[in-house]
Protein backbone atom coordinates (compact mmCIF):
# COMPACT_ATOMS: atom_id res chain seq x y z
CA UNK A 1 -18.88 -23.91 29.92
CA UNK A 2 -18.96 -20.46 28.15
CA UNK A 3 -16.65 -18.36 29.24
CA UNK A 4 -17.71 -14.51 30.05
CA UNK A 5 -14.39 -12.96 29.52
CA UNK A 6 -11.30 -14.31 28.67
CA UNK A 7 -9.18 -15.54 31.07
CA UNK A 8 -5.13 -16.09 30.88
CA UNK A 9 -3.33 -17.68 34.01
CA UNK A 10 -0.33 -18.38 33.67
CA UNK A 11 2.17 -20.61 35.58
CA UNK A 12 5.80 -20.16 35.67
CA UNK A 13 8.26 -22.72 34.85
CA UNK A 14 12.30 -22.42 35.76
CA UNK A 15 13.67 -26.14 34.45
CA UNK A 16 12.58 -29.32 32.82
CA UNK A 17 11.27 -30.57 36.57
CA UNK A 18 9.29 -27.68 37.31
CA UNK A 19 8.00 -27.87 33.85
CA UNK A 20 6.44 -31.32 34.19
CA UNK A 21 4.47 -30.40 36.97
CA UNK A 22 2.74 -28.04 35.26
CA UNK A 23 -1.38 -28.09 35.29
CA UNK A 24 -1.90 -28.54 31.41
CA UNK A 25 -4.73 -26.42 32.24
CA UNK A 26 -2.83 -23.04 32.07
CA UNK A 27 -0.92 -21.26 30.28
CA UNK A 28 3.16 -22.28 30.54
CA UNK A 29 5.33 -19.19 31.40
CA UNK A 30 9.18 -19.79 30.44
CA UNK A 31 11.66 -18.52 32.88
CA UNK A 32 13.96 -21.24 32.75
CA UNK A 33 16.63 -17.86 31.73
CA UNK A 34 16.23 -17.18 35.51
CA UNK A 35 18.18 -14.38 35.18
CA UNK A 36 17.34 -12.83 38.87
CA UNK A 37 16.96 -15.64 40.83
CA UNK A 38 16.31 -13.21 43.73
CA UNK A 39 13.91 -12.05 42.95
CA UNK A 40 11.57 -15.41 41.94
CA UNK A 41 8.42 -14.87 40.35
CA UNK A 42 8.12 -11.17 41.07
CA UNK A 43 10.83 -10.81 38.48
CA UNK A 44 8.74 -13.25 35.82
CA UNK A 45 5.37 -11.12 36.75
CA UNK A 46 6.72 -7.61 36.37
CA UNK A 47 8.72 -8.52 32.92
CA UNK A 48 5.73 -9.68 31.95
CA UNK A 49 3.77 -6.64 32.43
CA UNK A 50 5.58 -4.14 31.72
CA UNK A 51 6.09 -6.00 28.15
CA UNK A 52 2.68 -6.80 27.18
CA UNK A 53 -0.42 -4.82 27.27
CA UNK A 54 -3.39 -5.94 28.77
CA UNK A 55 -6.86 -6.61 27.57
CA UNK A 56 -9.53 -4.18 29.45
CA UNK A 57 -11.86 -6.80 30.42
CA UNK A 58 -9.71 -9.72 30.30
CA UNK A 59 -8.53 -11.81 33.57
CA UNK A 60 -4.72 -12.53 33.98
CA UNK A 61 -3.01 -14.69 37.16
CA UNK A 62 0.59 -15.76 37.20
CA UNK A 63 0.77 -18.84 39.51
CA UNK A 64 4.29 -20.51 40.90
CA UNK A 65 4.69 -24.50 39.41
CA UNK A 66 3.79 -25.52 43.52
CA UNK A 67 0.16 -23.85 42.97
CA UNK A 68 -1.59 -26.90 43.00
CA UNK A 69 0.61 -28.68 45.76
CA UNK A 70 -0.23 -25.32 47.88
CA UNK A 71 -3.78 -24.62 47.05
CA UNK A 72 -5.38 -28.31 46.16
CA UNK A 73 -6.70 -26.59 43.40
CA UNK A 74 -6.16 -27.50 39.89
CA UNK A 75 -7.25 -25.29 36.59
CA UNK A 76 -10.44 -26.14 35.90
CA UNK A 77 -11.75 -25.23 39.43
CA UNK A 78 -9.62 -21.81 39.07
CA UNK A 79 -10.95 -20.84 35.58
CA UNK A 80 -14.72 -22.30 36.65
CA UNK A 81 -14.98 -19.81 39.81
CA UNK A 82 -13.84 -16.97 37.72
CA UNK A 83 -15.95 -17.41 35.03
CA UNK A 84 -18.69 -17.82 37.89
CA UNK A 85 -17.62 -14.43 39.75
CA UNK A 86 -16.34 -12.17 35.98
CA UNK A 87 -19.49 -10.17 36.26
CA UNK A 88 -19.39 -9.72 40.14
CA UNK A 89 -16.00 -8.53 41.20
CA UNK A 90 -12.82 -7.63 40.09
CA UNK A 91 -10.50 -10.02 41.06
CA UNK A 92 -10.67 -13.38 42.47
CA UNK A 93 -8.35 -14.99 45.34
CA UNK A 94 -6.83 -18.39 45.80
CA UNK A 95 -4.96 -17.93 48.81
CA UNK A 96 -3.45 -20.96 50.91
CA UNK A 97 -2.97 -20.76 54.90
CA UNK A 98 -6.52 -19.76 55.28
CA UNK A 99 -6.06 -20.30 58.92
CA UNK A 100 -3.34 -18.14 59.02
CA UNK A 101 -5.49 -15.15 57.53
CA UNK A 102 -8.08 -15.65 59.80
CA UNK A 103 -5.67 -15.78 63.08
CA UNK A 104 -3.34 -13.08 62.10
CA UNK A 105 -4.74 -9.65 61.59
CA UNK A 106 -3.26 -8.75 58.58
CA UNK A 107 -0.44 -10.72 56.56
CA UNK A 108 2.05 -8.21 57.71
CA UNK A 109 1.66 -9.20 61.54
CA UNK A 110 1.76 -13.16 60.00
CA UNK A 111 5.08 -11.90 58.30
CA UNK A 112 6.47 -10.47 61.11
CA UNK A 113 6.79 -14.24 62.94
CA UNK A 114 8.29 -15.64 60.19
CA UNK A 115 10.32 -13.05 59.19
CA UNK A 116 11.03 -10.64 62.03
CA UNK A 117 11.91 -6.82 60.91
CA UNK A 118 9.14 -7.43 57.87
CA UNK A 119 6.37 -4.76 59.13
CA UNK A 120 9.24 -2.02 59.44
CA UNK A 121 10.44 -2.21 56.12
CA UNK A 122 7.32 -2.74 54.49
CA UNK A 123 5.91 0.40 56.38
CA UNK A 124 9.15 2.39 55.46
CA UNK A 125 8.41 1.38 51.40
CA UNK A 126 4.62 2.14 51.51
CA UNK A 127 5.37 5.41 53.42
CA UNK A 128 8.43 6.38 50.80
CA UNK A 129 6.08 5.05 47.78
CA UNK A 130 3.32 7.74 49.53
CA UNK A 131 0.86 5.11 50.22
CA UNK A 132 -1.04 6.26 52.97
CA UNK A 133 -1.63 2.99 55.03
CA UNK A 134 -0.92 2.52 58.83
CA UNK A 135 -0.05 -1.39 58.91
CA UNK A 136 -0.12 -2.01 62.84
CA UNK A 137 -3.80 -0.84 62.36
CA UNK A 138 -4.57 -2.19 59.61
CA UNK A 139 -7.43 -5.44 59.66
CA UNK A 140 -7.61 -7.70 56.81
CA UNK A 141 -9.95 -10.69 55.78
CA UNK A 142 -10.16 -13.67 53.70
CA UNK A 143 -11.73 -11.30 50.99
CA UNK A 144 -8.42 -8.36 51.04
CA UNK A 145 -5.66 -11.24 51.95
CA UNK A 146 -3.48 -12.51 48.92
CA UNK A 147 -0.30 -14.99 49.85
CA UNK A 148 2.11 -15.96 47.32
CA UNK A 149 0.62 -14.13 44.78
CA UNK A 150 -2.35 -16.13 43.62
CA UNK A 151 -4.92 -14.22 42.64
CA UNK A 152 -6.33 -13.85 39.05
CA UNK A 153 -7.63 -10.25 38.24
CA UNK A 154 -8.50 -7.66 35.63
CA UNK A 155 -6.29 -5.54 33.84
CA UNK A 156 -7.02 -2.47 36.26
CA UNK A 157 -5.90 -4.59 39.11
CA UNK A 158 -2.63 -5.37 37.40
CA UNK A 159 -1.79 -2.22 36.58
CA UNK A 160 -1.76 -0.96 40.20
CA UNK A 161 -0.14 -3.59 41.37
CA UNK A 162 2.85 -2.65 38.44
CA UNK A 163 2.98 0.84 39.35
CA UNK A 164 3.59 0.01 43.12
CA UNK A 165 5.92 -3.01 41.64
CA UNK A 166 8.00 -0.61 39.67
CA UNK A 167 8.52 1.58 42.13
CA UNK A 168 9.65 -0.88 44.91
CA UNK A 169 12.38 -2.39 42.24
CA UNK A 170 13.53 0.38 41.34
CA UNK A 171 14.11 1.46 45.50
CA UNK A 172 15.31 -2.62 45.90
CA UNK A 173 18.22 -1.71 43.18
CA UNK A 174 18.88 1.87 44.25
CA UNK A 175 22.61 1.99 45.45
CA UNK A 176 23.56 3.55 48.07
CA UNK A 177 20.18 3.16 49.64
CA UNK A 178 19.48 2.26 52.89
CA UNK A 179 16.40 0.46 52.39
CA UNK A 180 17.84 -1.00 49.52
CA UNK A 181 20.17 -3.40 52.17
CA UNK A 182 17.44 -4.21 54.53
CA UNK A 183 15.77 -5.87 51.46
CA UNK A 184 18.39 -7.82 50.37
CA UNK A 185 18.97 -9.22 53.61
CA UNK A 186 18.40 -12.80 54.26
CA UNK A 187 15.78 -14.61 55.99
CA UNK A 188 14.53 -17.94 56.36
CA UNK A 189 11.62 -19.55 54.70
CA UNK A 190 9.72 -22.87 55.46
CA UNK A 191 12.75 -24.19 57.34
CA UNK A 192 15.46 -22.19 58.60
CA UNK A 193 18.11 -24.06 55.97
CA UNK A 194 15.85 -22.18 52.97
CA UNK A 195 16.66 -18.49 53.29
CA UNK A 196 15.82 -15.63 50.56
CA UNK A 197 15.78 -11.71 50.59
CA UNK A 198 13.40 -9.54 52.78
CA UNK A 199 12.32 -7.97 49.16
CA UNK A 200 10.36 -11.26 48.23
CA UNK A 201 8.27 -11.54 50.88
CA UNK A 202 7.47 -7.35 50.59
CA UNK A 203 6.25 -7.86 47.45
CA UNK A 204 4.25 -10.84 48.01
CA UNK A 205 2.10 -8.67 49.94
CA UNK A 206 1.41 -5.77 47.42
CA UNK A 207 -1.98 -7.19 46.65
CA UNK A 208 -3.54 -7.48 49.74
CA UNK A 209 -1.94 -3.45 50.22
CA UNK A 210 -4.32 -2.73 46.89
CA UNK A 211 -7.26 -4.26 47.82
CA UNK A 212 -7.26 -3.12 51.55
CA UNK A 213 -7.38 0.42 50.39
CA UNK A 214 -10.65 -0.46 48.21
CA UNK A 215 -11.84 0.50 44.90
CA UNK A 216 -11.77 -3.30 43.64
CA UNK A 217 -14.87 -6.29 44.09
CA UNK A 218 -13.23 -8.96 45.25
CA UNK A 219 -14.41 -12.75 45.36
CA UNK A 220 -12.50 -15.60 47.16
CA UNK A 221 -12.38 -19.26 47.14
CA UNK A 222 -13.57 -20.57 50.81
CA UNK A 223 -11.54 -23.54 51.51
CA UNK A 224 -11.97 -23.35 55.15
CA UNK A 225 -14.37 -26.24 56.00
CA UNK A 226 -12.12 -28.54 54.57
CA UNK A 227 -8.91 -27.28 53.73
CA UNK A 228 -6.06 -28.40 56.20
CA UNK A 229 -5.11 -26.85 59.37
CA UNK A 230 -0.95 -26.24 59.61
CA UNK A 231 -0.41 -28.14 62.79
CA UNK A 232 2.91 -25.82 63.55
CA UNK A 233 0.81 -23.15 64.85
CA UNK A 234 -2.47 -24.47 65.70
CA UNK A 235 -4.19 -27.89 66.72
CA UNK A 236 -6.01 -29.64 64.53
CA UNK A 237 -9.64 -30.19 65.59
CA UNK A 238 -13.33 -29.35 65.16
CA UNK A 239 -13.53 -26.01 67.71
CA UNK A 240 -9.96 -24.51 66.28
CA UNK A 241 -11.08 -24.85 62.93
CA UNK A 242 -14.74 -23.15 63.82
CA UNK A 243 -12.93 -20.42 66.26
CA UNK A 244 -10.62 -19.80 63.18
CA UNK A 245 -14.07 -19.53 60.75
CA UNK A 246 -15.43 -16.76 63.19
CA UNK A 247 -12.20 -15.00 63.23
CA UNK A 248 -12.19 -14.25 59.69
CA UNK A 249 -16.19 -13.68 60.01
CA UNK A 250 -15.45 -11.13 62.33
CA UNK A 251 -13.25 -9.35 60.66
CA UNK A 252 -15.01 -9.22 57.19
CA UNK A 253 -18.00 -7.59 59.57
CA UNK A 254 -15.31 -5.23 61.12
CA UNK A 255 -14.01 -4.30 57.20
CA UNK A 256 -17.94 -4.01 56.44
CA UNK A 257 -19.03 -1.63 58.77
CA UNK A 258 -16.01 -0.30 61.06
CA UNK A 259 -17.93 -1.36 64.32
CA UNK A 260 -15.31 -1.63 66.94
CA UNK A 261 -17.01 -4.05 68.55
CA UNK A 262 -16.85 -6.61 65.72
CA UNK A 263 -12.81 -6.28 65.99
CA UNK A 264 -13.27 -6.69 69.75
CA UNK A 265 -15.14 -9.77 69.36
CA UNK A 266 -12.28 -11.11 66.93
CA UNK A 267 -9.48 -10.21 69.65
CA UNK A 268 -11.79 -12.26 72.00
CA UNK A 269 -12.14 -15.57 69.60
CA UNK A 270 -8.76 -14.92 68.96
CA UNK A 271 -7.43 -15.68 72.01
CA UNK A 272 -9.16 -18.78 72.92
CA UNK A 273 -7.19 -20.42 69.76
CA UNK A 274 -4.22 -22.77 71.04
CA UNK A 275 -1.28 -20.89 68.91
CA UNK A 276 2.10 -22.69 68.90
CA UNK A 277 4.64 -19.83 67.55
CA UNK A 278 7.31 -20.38 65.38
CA UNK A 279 10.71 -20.67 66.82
C-alpha cells in the first residue's frame, strides 16, 4: 500500500519482557533507563518531544507495549486506517473501553469512579493552565475521547498537546505547591493492589481536552459492533451493546449541532443501561 504521508508510531519498551512483546510493526522506543517511573509513558512522550522536531505533515503515535492486548489491534491495521484517513483529518483514535465512552459523558466523569477527586484537580490544572473548559458540562464522543494515550496525529496536534504537557510538569514538580501534592497522591488502578499518582491519569486525558475544544479533523476506529463489553460495569448482551451504540450516536449529534434535545435523548438511553459501579 502507498503510503500518503509518513507515519512513525512508536511503542515504548521498559525491560527485556516488555520488549518481546513488541508489534514488529512499529517503531521500538527504549525506556528501559526508566528514570521517572511515576510518571510512565508521559515521561517517554514528552522527552521525546521536546527533543526531536517534528515533520509538518508527518503522523507520530507513542503506544504502551499492552497496545495490542488493550486495543486487539496490531500495526498493520493502525498504519492502514491512517493512511486511509491522512487526507481527511488530523488525527486518528484507537481508544479501548468504547463502552465506557459511550456511557460516561466525558472521560473525566469515567475518571471520577475510578479515581474519586480526579475532575477537581483536573479542573483546578486546566483553569491555572487558562484553558477555558467547564468539565461537569462538558459532552464528549467516540470522535473527541482518547484513553491511554493512543492516538496517532500530526505534528500540530503534538505540539499542543506539549505545550499543555509542559506546563502541567512543570506545576506536578513545583514545590511547595498545593496542587503539586494532590497529584502525587495515590490511587488505585485496575485492582485496588495497583496504585499510581493522580498526575498519570490527568495527563492521560490531555487529548481528549484538545480535541474537545476543536480546531482538529478527527477520525476513529469503530470497534463497537464487536469489540468486548467490560462485564464490571455493564451486562453483556445484544440491547446493552445497541443502547451503548446510540449513546455515543447521540452525543456525536449533540457535539454536531448543540441541540439539547439530542443530549436529552442520550440521558434517556442512558439510563435504561444496567450499570454495575465500581466499588
Amino acid at each position: 500500500m502507498k503510503r500518503n504521508n509518513e507515519v512513525f508510531i512508536f511503542q515504548i519498551f521498559y525491560d527485556q519482557k516488555s520488549q518481546q512483546v513488541l508489534d514488529p510493526g512499529f517503531i521500538p522506543l527504549d525506556n528501559t533507563s526508566n528514570e521517572r517511573p511515576d510518571w510512565f509513558e508521559f515521561w517517554v512522550i514528552r522527552n521525546f518531544l521536546n527533543k526531536h522536531p517534528l515533520e509538518e505533515n508527518a503522523w507520530y503515535g507513542f503506544l504502551s507495549p499492552r497496545f495490542r492486548t488493550k486495543t486487539g489491534l496490531e500495526s498493520k491495521q493502525v498504519i492502514s486506517f491512517v493512511d486511509t484517513y491522512a487526507i481527511h483529518s488530523d488525527v486518528a483514535l484507537f481508544s479501548p473501553g468504547w463502552d465506557q465512552i459511550a456511557y460516561f459523558q466525558n472521560p473525566f466523569e469515567q475518571g471520577e469512579m475510578w479515581h474519586p477527586g480526579l475532575s477537581d484537580l483536573s479542573q483546578s490544572f486546566l483553569d491555572a493552565a487558562g484553558m477555558s473548559m467547564d468539565l461537569p458540562s462538558l459532552v464528549t464522543d467516540s470522535t473527541t475521547t482518547v484513553f491511554c494515550n493512543y492516538m496517532v496525529a500530526k505534528a500540530n496536534f503534538w505540539k499542543q498537546w506539549l505545550n499543555l504537557a509542559n506546563r502541567f510538569f512543570e506545576m506536578a514538580e513545583a514545590d511547595k505547591n498545593a496542587m503539586s501534592g494532590q497529584l502525587i497522591r495515590p490511587t488505585s488502578y485496575g485492582s485496588k493492589l495497583n496504585l499510581a499518582p493522580m498526575k498519570t491519569f490527568l495527563q492521560e486525558r490531555f487529548a481528549t481536552v484538545l480535541l474537545a475544544k476543536g480546531g482538529f479533523k478527527t477520525v476513529a476506529l469503530d470497534q463497537s459492533s464487536y469489540a468486548p463489553i467490560f462485564t464490571r460495569l455493564f451486562n453483556d448482551d445484544f440491547r446493552t451493546r445497541r443502547l451503548l451504540q446510540a449513546c455515543d450516536l447521540l452525543k456525536q449529534q449533540y457535539n454536531l449541532t448543540r441541540d439539547n434535545d439530542y443530549f436529552s435523548m442520550y440521558q434517556k438511553l442512558r439510563k435504561q443501561i444496567t450499570f454495575k459501579p465500581f466499588t
